[in-house]
Protein backbone atom coordinates (compact mmCIF):
# COMPACT_ATOMS: atom_id res chain seq x y z
CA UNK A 1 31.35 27.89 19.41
CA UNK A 2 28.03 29.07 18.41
CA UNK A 3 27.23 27.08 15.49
CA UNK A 4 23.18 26.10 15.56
CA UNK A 5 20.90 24.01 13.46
CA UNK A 6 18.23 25.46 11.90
CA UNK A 7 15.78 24.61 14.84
CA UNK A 8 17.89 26.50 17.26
CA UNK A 9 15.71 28.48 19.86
CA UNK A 10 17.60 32.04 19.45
CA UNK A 11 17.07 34.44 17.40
CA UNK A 12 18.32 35.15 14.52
CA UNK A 13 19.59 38.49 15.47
CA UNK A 14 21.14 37.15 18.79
CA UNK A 15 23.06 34.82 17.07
CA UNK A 16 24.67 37.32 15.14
CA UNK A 17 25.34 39.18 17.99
CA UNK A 18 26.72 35.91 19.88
CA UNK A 19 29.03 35.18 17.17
CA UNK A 20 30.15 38.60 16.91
CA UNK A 21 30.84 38.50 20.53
CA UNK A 22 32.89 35.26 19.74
CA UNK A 23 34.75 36.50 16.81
CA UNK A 24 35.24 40.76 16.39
CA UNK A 25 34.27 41.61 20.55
CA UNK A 26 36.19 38.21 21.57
CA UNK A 27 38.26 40.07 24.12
CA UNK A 28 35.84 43.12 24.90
CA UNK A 29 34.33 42.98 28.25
CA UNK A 30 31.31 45.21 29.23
CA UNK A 31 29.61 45.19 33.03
CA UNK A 32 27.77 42.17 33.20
CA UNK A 33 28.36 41.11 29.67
CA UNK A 34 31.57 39.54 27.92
CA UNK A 35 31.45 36.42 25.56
CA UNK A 36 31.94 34.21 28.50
CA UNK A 37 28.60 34.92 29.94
CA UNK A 38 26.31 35.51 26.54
CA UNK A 39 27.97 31.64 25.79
CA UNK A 40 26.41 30.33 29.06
CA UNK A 41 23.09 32.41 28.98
CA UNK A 42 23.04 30.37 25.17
CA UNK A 43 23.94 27.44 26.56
CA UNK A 44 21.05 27.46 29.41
CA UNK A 45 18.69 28.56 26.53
CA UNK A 46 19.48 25.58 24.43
CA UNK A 47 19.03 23.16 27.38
CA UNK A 48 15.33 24.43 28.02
CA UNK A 49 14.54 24.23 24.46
CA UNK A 50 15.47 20.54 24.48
CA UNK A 51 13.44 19.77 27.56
CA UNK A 52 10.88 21.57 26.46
CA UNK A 53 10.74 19.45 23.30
CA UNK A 54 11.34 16.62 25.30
CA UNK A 55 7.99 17.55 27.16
CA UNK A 56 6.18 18.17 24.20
CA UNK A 57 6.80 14.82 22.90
CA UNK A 58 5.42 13.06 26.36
CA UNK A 59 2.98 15.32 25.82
CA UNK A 60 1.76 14.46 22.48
CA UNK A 61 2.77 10.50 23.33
CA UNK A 62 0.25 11.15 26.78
CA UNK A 63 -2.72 12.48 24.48
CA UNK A 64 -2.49 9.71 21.85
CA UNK A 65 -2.67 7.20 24.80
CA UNK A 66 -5.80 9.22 25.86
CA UNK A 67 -6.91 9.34 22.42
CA UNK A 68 -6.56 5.24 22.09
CA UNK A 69 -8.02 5.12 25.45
CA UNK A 70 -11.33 7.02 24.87
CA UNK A 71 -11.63 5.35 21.29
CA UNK A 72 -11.36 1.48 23.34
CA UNK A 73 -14.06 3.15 25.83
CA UNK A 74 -16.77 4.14 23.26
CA UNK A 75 -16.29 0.93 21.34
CA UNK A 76 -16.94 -0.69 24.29
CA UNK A 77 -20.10 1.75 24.99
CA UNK A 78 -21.39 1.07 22.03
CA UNK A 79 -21.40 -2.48 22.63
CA UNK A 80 -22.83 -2.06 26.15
CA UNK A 81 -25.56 0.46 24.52
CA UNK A 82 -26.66 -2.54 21.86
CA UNK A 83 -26.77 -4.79 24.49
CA UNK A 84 -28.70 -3.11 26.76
CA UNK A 85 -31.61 -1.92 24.12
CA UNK A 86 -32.05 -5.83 23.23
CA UNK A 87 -32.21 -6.57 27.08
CA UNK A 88 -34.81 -3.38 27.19
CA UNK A 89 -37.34 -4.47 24.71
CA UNK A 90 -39.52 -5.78 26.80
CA UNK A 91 -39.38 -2.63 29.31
CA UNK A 92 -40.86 0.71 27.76
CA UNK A 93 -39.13 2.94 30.35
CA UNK A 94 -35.80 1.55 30.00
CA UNK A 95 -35.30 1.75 26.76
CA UNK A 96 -36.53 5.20 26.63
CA UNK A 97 -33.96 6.15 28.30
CA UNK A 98 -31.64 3.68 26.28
CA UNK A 99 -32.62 5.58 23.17
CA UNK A 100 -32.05 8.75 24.57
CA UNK A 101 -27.84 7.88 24.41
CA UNK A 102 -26.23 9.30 21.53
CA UNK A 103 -22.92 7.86 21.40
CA UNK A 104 -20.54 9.19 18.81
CA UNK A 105 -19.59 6.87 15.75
CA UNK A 106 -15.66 6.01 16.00
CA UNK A 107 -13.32 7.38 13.85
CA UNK A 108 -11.55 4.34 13.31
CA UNK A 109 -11.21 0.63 13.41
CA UNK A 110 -10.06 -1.47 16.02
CA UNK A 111 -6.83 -2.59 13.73
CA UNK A 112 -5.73 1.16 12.93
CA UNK A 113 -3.91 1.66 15.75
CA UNK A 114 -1.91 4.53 13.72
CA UNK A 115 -4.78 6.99 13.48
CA UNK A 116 -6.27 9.48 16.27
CA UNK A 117 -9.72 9.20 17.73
CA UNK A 118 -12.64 12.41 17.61
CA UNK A 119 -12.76 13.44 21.18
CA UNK A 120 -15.48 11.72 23.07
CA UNK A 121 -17.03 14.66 24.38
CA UNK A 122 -19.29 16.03 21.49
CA UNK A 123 -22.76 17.10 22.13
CA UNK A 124 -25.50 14.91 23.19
CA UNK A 125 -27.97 14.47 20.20
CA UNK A 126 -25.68 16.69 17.73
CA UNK A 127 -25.70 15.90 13.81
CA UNK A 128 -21.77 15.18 14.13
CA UNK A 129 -22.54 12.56 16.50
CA UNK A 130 -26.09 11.07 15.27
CA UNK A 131 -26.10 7.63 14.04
CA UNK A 132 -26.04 7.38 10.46
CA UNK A 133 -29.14 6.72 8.84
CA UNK A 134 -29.50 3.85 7.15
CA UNK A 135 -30.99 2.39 3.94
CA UNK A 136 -32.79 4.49 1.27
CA UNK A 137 -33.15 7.86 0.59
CA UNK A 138 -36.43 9.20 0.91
CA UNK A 139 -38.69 9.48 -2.31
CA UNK A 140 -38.97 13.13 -3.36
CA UNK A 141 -42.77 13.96 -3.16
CA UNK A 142 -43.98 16.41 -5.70
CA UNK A 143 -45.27 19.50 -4.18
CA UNK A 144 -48.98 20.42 -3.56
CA UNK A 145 -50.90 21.62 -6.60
CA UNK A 146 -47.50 20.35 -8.78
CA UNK A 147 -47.79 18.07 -11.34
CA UNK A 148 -45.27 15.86 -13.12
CA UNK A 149 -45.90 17.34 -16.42
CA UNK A 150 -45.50 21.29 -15.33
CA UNK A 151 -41.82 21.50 -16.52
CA UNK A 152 -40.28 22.62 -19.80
CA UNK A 153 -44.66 24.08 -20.38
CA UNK A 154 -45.56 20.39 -21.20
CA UNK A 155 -48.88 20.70 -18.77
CA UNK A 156 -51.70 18.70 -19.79
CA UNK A 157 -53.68 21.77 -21.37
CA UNK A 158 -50.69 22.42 -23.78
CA UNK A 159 -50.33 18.59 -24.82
CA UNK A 160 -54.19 18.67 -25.43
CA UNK A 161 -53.48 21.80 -27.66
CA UNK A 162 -50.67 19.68 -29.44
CA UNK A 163 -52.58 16.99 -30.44
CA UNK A 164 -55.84 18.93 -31.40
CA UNK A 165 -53.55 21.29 -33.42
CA UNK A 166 -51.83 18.20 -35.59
CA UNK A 167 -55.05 16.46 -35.75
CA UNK A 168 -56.46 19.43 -37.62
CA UNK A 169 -53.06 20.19 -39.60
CA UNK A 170 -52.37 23.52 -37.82
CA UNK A 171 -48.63 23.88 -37.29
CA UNK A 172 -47.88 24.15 -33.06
């Protein structure tokens, strides 16, 4: 009577005492309590463990749909943002305020329908949602003062030693 899968939404320890009431204390009856009633109070729990799994599956099936949603949205405010900067060239204020929009880069491609979106709603001018840059890195500059010869003591002075030093025969 009070077999459960592994899943089941009672405890451990009241099942034991459910099928002990069912078995051993079959035909005891306390106040308020027998194995009549701790069978329906089971029963009732088991029911709102199924609809609540039932409304966590809407649930999850009404945020993908959301997720899809907002993912369709920004792919199509992307393409309105592109758009509107080459219809802004010719008008400075505009597209000041065209480059101001950060849009987030989306997590996906349009054929992917399997995978979920980033949430829209990041930060305005975050790193997480900055364009990418593109194209080169930058060169790394030497530093002030540094030259490209300072490392591993091969600085100009010492390779001027060097040379004097085998020119005259003297070991370095």
């Amino acid at each position: 009577m009070f077999d459960s899968p592994e899943n089941d939404s009672i405890s451990p320890a009241l099942r034991g005492l459910l099928e002990l009431f069912a078995t051993d204390l079959a035909d005891v009856k306390f106040p308020d309590v027998d194995t009549e009633v701790l069978g329906e109070a089971a029963v009732q729990v088991r029911q709102k463990a199924e609809a609540v799994a039932r409304a966590q599956a809407a649930l999850d099936a009404a945020r993908q749909a959301l997720n899809e949603s907002q993912e369709s949205l920004l792919q199509k405010g992307q393409r309105a943002l592109a758009y509107a900067k080459v219809f802004a060239e010719d008008d400075a204020e505009l597209g000041a305020k065209l480059e101001a929009i950060h849009l987030p880069r989306p997590t996906r491609k349009a054929s992917g329908p399997s995978q979920v979106a980033e949430p829209v709603n990041a930060t305005p001018g975050s790193e997480e949602n900055a364009p990418r840059r593109r194209g080169r890195p930058p060169k790394v500059r030497p530093v002030a003062g540094g030259s490209l010869f300072t490392e591993g003591g091969n600085t100009p002075e010492s390779l001027a030693s060097a040379q004097d030093d085998a020119a005259s025969g003297l070991p370095s």
